[in-house]
PDB file of N, CA and C in Angstrom:
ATOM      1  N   UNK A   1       0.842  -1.178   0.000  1.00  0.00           N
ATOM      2  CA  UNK A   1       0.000   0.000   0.000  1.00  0.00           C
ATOM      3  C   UNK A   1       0.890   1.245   0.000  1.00  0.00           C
ATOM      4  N   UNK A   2       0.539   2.146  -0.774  1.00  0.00           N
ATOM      5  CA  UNK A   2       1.512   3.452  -0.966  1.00  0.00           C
ATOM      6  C   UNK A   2       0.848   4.547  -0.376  1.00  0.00           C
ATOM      7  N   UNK A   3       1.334   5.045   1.119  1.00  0.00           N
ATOM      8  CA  UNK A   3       0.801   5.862   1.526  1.00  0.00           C
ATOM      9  C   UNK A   3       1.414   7.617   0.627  1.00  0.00           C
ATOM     10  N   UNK A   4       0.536   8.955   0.995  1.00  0.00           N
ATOM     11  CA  UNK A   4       0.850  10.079   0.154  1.00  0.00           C
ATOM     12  C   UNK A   4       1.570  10.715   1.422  1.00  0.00           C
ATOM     13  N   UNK A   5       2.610  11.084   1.272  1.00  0.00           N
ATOM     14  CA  UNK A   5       3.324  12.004   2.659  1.00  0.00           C
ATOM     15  C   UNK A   5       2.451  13.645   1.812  1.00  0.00           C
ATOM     16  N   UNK A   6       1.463  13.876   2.892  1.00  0.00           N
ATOM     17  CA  UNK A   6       0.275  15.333   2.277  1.00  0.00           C
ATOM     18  C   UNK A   6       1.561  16.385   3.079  1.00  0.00           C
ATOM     19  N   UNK A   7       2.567  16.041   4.081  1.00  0.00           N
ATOM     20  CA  UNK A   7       2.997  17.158   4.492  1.00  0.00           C
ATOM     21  C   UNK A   7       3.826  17.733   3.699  1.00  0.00           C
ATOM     22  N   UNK A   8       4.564  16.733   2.975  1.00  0.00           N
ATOM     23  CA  UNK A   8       5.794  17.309   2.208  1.00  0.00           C
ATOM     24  C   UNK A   8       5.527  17.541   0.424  1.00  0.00           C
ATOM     25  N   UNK A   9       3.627  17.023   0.385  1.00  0.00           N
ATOM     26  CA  UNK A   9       3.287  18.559  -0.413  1.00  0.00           C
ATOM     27  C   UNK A   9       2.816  19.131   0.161  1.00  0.00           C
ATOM     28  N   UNK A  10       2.493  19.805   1.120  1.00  0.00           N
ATOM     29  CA  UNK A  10       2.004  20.799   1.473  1.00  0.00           C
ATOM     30  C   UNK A  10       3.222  22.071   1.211  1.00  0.00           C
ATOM     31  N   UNK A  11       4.344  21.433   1.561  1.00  0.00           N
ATOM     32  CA  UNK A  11       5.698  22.292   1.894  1.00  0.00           C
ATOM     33  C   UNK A  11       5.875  22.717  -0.020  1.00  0.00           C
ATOM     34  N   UNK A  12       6.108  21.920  -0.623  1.00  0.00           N
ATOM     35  CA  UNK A  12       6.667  21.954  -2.010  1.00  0.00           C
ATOM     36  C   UNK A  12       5.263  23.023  -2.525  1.00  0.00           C
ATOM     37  N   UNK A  13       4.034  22.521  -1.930  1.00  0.00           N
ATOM     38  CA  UNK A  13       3.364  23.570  -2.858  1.00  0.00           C
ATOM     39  C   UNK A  13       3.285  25.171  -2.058  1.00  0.00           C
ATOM     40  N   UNK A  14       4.271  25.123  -0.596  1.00  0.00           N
ATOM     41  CA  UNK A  14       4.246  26.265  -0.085  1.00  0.00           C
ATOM     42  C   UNK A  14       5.293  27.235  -0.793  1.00  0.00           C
ATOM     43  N   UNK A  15       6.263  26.262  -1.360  1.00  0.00           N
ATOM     44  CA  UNK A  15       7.723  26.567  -1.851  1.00  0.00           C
ATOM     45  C   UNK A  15       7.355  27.260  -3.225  1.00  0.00           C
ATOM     46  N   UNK A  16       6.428  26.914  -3.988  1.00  0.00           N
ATOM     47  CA  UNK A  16       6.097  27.375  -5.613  1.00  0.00           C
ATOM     48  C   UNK A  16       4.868  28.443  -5.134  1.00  0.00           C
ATOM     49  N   UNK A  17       4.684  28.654  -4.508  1.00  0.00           N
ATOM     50  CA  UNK A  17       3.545  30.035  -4.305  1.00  0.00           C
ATOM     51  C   UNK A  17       4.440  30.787  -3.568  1.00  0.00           C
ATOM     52  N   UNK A  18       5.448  30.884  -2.712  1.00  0.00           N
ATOM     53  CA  UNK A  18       6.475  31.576  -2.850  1.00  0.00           C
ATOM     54  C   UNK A  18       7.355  32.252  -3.270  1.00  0.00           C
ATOM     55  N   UNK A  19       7.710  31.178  -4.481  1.00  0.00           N
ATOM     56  CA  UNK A  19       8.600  31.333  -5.683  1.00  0.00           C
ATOM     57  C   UNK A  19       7.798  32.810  -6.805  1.00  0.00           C
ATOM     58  N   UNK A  20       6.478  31.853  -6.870  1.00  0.00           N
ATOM     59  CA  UNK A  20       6.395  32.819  -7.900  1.00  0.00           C
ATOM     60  C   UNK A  20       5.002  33.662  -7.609  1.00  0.00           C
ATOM     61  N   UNK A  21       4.312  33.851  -6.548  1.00  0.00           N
ATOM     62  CA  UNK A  21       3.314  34.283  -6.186  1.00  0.00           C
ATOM     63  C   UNK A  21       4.388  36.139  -5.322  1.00  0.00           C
ATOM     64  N   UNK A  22       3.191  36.327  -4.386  1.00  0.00           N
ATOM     65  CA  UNK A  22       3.902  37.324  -3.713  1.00  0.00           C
ATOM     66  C   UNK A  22       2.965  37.282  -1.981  1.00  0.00           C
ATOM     67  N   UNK A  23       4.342  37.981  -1.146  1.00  0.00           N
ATOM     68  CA  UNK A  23       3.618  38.157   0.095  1.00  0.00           C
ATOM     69  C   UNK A  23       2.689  38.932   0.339  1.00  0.00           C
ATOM     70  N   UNK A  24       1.893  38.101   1.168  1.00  0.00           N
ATOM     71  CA  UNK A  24       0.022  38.751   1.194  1.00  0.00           C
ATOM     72  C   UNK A  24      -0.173  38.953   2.719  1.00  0.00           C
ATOM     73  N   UNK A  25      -1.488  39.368   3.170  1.00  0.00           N
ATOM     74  CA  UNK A  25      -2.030  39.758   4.525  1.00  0.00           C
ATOM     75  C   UNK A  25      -3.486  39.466   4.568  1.00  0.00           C
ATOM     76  N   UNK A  26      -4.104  39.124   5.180  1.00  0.00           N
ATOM     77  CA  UNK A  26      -5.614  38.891   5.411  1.00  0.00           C
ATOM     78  C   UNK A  26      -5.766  39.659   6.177  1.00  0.00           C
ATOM     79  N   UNK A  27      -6.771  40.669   6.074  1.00  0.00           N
ATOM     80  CA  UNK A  27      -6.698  41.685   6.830  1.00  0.00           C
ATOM     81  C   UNK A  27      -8.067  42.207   7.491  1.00  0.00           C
ATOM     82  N   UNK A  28      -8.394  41.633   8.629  1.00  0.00           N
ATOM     83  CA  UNK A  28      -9.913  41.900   8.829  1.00  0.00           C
ATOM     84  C   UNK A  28     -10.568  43.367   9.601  1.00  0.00           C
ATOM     85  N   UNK A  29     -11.201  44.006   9.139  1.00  0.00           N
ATOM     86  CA  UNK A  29     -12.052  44.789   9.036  1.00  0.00           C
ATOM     87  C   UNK A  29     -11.630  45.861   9.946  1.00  0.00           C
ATOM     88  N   UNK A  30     -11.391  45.055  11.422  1.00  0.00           N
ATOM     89  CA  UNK A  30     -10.846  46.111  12.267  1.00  0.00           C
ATOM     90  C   UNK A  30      -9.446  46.065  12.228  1.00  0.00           C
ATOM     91  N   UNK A  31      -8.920  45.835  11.192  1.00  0.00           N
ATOM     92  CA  UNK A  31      -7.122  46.423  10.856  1.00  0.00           C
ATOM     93  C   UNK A  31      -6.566  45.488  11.088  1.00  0.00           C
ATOM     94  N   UNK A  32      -6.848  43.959  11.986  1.00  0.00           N
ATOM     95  CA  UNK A  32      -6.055  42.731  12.595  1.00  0.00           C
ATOM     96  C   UNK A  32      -5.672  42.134  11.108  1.00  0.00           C
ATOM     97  N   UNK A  33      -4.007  41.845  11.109  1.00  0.00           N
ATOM     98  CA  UNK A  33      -3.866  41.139  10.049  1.00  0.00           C
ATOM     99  C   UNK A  33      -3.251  39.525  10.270  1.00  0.00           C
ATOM    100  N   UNK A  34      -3.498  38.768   8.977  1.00  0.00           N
ATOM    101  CA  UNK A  34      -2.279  37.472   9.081  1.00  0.00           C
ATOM    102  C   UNK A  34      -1.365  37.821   7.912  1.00  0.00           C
ATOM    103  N   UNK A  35      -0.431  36.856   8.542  1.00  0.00           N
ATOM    104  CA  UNK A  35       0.750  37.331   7.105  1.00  0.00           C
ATOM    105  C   UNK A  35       0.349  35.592   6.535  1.00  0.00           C
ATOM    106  N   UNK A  36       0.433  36.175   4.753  1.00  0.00           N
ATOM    107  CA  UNK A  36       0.314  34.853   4.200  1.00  0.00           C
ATOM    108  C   UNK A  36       1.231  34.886   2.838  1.00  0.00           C
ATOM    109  N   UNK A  37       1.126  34.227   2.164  1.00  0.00           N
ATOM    110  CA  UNK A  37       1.594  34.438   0.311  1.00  0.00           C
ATOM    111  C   UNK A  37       0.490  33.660  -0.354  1.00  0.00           C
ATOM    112  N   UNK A  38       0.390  34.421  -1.452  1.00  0.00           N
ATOM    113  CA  UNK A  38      -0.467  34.387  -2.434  1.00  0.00           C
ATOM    114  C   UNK A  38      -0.294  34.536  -3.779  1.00  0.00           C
ATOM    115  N   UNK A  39      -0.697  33.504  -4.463  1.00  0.00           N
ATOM    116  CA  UNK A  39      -0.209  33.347  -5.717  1.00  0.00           C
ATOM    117  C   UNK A  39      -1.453  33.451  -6.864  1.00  0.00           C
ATOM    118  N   UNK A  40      -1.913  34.369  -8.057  1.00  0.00           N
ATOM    119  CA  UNK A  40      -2.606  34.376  -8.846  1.00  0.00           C
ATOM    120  C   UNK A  40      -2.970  33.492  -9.773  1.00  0.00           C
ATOM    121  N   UNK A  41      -3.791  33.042 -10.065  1.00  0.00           N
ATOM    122  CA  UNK A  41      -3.975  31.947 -10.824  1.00  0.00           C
ATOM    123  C   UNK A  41      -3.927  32.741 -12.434  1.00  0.00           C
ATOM    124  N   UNK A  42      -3.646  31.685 -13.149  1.00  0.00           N
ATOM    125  CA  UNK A  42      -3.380  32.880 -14.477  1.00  0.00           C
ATOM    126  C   UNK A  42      -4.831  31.647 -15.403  1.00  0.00           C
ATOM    127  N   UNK A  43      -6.072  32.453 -15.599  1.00  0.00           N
ATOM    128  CA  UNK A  43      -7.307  31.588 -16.009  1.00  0.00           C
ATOM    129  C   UNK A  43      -7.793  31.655 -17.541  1.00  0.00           C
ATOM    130  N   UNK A  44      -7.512  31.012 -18.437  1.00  0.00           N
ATOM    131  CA  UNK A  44      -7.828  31.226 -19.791  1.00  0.00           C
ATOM    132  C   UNK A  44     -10.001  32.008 -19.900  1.00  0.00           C
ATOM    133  N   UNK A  45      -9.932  32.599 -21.214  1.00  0.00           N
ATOM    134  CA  UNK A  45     -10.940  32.935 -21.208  1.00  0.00           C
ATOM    135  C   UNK A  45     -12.051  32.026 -20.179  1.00  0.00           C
ATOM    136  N   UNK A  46     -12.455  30.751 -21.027  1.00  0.00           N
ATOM    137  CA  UNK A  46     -13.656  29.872 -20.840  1.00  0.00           C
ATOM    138  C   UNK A  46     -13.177  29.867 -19.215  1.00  0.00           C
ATOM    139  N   UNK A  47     -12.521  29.860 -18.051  1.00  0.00           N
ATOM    140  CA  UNK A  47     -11.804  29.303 -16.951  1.00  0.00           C
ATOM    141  C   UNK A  47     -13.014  30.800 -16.203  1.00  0.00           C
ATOM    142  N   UNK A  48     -11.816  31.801 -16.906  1.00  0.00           N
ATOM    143  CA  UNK A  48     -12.712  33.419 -16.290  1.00  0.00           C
ATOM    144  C   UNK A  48     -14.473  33.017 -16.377  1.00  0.00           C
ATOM    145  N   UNK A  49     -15.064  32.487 -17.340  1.00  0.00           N
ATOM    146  CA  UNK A  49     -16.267  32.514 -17.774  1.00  0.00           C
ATOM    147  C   UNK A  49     -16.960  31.778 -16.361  1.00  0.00           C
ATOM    148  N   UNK A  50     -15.990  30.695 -16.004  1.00  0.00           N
ATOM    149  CA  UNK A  50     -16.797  29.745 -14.976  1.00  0.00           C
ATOM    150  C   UNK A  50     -16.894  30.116 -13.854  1.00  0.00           C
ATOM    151  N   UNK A  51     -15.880  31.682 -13.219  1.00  0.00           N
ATOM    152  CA  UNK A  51     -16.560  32.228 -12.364  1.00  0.00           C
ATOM    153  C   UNK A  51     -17.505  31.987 -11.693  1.00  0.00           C
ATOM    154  N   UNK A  52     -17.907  32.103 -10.374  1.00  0.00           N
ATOM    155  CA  UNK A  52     -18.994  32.725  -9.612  1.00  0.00           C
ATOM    156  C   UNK A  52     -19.232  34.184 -10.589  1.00  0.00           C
ATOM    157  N   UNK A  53     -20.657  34.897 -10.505  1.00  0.00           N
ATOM    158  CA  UNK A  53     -21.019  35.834 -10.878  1.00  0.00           C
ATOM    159  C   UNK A  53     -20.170  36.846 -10.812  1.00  0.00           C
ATOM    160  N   UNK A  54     -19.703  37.472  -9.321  1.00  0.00           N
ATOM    161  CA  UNK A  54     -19.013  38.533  -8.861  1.00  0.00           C
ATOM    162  C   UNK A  54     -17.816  38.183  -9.099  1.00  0.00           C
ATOM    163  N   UNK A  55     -17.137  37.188  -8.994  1.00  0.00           N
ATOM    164  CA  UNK A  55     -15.411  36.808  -9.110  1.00  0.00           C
ATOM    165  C   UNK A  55     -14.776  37.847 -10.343  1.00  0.00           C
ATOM    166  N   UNK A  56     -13.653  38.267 -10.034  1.00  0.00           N
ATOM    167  CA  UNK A  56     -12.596  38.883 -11.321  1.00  0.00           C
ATOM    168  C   UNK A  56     -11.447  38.045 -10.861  1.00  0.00           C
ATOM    169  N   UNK A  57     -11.183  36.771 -10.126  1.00  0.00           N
ATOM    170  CA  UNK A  57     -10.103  35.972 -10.326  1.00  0.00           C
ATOM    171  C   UNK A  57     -10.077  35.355  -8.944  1.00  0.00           C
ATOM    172  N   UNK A  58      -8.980  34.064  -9.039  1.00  0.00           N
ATOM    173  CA  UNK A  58      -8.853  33.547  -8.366  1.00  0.00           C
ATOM    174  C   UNK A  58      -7.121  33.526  -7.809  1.00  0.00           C
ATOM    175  N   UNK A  59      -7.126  33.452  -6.086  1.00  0.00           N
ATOM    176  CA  UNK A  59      -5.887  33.058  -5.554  1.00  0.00           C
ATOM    177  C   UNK A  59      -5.571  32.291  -5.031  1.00  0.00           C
ATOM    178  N   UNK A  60      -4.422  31.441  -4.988  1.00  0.00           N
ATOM    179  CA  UNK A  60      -4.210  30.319  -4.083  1.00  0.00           C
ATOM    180  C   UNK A  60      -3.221  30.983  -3.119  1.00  0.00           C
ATOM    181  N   UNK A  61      -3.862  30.717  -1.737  1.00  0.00           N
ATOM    182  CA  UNK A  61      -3.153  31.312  -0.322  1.00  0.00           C
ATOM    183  C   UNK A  61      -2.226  29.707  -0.197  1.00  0.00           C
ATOM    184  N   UNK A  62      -1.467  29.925   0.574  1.00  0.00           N
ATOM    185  CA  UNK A  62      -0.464  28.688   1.143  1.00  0.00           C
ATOM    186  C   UNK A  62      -0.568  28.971   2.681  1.00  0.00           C
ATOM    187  N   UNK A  63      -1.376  26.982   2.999  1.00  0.00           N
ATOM    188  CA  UNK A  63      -1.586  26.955   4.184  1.00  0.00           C
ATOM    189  C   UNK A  63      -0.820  27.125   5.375  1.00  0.00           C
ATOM    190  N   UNK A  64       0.759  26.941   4.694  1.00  0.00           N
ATOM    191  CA  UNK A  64       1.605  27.039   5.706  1.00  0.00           C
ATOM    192  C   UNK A  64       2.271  27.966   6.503  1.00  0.00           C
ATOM    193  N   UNK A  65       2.127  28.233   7.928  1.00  0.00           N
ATOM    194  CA  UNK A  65       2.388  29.240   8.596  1.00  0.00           C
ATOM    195  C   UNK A  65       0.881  30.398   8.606  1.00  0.00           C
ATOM    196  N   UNK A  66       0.048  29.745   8.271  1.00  0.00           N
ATOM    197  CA  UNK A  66      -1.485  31.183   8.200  1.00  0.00           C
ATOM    198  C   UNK A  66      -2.057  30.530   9.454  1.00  0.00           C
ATOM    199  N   UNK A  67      -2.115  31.163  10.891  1.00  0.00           N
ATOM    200  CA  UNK A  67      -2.402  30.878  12.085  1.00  0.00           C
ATOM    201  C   UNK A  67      -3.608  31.453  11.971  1.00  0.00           C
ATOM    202  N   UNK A  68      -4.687  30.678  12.751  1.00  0.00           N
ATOM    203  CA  UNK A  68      -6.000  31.464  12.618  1.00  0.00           C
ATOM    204  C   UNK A  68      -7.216  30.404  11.512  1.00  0.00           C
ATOM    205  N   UNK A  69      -6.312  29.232  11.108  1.00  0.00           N
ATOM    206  CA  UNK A  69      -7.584  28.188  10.191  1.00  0.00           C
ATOM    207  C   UNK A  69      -7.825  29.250   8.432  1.00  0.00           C
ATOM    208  N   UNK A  70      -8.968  28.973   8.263  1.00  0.00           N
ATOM    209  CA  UNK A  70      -9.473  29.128   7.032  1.00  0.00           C
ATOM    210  C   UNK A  70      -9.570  30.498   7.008  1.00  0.00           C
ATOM    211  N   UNK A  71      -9.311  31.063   5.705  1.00  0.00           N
ATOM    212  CA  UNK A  71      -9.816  32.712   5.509  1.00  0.00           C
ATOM    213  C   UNK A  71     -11.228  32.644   4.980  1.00  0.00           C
ATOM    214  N   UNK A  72     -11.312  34.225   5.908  1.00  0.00           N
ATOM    215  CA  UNK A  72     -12.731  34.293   6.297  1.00  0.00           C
ATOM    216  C   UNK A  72     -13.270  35.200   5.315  1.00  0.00           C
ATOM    217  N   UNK A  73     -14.352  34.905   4.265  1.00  0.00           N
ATOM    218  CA  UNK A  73     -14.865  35.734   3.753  1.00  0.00           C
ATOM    219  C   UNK A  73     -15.273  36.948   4.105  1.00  0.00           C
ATOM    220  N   UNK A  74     -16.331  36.817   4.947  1.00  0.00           N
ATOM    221  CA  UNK A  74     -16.907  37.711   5.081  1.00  0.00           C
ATOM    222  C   UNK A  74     -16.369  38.620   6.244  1.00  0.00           C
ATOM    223  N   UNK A  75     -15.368  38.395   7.271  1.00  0.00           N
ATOM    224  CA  UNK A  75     -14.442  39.332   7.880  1.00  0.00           C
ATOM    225  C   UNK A  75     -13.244  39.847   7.643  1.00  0.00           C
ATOM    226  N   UNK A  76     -12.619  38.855   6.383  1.00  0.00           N
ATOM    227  CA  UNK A  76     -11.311  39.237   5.406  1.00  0.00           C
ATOM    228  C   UNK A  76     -11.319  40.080   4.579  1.00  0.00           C
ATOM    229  N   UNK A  77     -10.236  40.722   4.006  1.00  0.00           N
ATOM    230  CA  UNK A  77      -9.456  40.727   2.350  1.00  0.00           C
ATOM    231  C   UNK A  77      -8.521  40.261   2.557  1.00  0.00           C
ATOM    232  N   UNK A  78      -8.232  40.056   0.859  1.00  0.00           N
ATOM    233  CA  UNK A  78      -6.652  39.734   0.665  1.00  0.00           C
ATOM    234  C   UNK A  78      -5.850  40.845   0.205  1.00  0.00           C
ATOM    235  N   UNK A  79      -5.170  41.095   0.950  1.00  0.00           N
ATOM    236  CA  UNK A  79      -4.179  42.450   0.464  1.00  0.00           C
ATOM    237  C   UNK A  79      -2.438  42.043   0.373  1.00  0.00           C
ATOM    238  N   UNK A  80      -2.069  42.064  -1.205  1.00  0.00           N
ATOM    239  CA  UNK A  80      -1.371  41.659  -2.077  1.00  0.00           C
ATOM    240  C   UNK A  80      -0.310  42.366  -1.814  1.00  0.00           C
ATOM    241  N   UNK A  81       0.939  42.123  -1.448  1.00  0.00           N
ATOM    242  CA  UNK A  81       2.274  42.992  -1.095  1.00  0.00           C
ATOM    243  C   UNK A  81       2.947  43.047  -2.437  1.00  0.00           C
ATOM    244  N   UNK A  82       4.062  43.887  -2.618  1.00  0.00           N
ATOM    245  CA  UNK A  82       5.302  44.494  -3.664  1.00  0.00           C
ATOM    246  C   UNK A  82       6.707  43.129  -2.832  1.00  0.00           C
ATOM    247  N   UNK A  83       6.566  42.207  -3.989  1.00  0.00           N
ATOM    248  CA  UNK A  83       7.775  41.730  -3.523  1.00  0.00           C
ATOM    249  C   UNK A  83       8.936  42.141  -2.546  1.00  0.00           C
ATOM    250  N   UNK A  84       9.559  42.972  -3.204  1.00  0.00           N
ATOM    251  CA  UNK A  84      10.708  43.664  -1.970  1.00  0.00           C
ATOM    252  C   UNK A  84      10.348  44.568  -1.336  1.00  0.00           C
ATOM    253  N   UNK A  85       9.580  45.519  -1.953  1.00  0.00           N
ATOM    254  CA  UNK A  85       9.642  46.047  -0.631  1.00  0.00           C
ATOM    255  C   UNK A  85       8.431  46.082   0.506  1.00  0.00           C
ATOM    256  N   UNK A  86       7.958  44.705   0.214  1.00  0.00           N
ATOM    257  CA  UNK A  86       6.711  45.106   1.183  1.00  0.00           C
ATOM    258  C   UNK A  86       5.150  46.129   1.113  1.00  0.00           C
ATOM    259  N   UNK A  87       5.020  46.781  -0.076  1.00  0.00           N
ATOM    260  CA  UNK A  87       4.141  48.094  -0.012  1.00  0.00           C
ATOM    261  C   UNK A  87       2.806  47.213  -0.528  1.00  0.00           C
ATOM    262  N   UNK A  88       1.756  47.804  -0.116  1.00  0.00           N
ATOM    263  CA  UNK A  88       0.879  47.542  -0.354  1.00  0.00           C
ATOM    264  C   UNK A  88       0.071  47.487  -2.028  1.00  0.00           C
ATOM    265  N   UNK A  89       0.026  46.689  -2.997  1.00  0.00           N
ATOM    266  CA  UNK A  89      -0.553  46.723  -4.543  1.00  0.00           C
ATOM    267  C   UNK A  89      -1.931  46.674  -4.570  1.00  0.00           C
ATOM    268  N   UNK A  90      -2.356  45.882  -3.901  1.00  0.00           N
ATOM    269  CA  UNK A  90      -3.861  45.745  -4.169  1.00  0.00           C
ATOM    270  C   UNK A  90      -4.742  45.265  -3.339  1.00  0.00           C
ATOM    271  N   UNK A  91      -5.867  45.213  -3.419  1.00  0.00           N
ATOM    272  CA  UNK A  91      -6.980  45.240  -2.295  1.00  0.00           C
ATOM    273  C   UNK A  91      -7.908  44.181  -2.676  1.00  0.00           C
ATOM    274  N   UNK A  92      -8.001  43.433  -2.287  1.00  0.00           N
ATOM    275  CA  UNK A  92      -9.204  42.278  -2.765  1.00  0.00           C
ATOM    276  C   UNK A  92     -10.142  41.754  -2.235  1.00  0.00           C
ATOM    277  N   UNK A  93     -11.229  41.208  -1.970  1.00  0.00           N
ATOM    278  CA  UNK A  93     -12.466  41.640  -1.802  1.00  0.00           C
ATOM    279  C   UNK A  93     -12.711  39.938  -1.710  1.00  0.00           C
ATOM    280  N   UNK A  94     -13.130  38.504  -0.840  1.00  0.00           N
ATOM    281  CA  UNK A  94     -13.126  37.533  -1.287  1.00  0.00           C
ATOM    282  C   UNK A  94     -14.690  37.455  -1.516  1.00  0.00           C
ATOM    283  N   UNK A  95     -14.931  36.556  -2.703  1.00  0.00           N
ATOM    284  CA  UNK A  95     -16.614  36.846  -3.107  1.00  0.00           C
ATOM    285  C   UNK A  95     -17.005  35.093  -2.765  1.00  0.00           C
ATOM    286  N   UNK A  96     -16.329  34.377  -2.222  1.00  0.00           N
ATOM    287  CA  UNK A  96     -17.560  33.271  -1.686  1.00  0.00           C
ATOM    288  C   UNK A  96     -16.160  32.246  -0.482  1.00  0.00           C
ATOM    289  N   UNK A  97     -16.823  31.602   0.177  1.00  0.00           N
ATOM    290  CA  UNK A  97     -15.925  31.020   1.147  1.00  0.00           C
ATOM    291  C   UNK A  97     -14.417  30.473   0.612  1.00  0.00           C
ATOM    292  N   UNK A  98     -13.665  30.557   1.223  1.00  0.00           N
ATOM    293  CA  UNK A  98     -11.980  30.233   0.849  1.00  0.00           C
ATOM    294  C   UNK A  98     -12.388  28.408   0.646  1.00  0.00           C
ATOM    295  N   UNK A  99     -11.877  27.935  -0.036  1.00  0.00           N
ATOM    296  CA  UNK A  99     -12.231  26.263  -0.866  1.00  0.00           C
ATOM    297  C   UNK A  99     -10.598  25.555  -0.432  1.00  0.00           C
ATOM    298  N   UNK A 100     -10.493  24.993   1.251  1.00  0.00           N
ATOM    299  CA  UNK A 100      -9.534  24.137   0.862  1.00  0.00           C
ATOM    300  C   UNK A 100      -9.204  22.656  -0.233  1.00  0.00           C
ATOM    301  N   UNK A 101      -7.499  22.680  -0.655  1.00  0.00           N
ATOM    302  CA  UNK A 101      -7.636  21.767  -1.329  1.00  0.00           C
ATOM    303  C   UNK A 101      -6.743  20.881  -0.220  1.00  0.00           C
ATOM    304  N   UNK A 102      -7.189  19.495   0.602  1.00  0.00           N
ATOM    305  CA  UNK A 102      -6.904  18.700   0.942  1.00  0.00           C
ATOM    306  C   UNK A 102      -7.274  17.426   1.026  1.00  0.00           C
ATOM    307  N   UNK A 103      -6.064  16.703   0.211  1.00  0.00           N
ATOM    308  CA  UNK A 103      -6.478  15.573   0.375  1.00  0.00           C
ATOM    309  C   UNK A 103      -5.919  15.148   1.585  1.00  0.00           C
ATOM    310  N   UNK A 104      -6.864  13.889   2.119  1.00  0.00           N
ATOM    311  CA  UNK A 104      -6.395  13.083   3.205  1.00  0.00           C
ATOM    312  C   UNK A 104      -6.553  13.976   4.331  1.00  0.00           C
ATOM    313  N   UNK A 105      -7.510  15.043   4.124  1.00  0.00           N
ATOM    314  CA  UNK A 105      -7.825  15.850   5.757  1.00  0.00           C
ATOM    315  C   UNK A 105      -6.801  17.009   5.646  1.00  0.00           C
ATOM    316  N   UNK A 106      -5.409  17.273   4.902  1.00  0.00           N
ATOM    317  CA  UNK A 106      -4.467  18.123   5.537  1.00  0.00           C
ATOM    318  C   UNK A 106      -4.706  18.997   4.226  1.00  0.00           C
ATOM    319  N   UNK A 107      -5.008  20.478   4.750  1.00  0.00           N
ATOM    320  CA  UNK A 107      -5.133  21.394   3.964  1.00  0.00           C
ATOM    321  C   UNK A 107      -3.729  21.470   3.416  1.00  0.00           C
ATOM    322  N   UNK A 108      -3.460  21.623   2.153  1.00  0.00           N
ATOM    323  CA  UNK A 108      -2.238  21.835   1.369  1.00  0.00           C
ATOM    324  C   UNK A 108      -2.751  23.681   1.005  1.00  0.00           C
ATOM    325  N   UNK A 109      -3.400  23.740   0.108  1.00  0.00           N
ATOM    326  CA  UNK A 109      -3.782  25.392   0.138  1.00  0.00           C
ATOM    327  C   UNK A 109      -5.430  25.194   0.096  1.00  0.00           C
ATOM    328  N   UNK A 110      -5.254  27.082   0.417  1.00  0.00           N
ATOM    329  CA  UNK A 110      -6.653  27.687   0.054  1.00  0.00           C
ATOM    330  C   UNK A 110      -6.885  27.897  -1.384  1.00  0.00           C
ATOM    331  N   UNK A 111      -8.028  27.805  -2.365  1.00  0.00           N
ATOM    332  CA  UNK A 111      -8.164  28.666  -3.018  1.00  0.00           C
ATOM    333  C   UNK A 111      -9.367  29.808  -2.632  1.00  0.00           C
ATOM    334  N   UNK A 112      -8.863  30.902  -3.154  1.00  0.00           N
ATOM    335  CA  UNK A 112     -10.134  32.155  -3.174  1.00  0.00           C
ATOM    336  C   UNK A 112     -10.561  32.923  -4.019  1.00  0.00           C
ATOM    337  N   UNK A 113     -11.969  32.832  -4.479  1.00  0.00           N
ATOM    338  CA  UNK A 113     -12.240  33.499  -5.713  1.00  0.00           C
ATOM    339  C   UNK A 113     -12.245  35.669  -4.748  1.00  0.00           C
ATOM    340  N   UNK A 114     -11.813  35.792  -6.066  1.00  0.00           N
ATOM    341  CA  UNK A 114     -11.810  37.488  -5.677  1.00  0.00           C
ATOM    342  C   UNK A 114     -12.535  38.618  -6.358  1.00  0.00           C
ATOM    343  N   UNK A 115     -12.630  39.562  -5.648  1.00  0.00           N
ATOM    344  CA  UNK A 115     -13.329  40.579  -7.079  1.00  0.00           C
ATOM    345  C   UNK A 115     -12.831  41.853  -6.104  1.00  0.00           C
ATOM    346  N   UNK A 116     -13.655  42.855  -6.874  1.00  0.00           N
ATOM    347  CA  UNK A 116     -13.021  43.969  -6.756  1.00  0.00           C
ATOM    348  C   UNK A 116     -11.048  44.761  -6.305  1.00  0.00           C
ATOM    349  N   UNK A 117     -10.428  44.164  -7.814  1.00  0.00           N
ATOM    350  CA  UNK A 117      -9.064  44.281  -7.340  1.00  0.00           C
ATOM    351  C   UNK A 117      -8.999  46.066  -7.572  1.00  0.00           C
ATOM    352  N   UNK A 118      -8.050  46.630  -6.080  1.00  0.00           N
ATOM    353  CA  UNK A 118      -7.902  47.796  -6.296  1.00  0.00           C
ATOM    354  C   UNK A 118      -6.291  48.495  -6.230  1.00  0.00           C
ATOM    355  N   UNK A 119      -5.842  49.109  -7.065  1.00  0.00           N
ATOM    356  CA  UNK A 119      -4.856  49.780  -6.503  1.00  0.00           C
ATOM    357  C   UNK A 119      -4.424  50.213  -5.687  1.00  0.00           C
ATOM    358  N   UNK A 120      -3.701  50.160  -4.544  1.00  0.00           N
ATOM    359  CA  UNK A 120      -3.377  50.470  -3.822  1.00  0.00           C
ATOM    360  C   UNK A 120      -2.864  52.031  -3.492  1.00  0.00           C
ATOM    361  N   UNK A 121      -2.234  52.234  -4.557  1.00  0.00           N
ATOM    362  CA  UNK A 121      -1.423  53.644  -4.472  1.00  0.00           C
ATOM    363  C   UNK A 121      -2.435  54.772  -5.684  1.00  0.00           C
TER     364      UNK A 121
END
């Protein structure tokens, strides 16, 4: 029987939303934040089409190190950092509950559909 070690993807898929995603914050309402990374999904037309109604895209958060469980729709955003230096890019808005993907019980990531992306500056 071939068991799946879910921890050491969890890590490898923490390592590629790292790589090429950027550092993020969940940031609820009354200013309390988590630090997370977040990586954009890049969605061909028909992909965009399958949306939820409100969605303008989707992110995958990485479960590892986000203290606090699941992001919370309706008391969150996701607010998207500037690689180096930390500054704030964009403002995001999550439009239906964060969708872990775990198999075998162990959340590996979140995904979150988003809408209203805003500039920051």
């Amino acid at each position: 029987m071939i068991l799946a070690n879910y921890e050491r993807r969890k890590q490898r898929a923490h390592a590629m939303i790292v790589k090429y995603g950027n550092p993020a914050k969940l940031r609820m309402r009354d200013g309390t934040e988590r630090d997370c990374y977040a990586l954009e999904v890049q969605l061909s037309p028909g992909e965009r089409r399958a949306l939820p109604a409100n969605a303008d895209g989707v992110y995958l958060v990485s479960a590892v190190g986000l203290i606090g469980g699941a992001p919370d729709f309706d008391k969150e955003n996701l607010v998207i950092l500037e690689r180096t230096t930390g500054e704030e890019i964009r403002r995001l808005r999550m439009d239906t509950p964060a969708m872990p993907f775990a198999p075998g019980g162990v959340v590996i990531y979140w995904e979150l559909n988003t809408r209203g992306a805003t500039s920051a500056s």
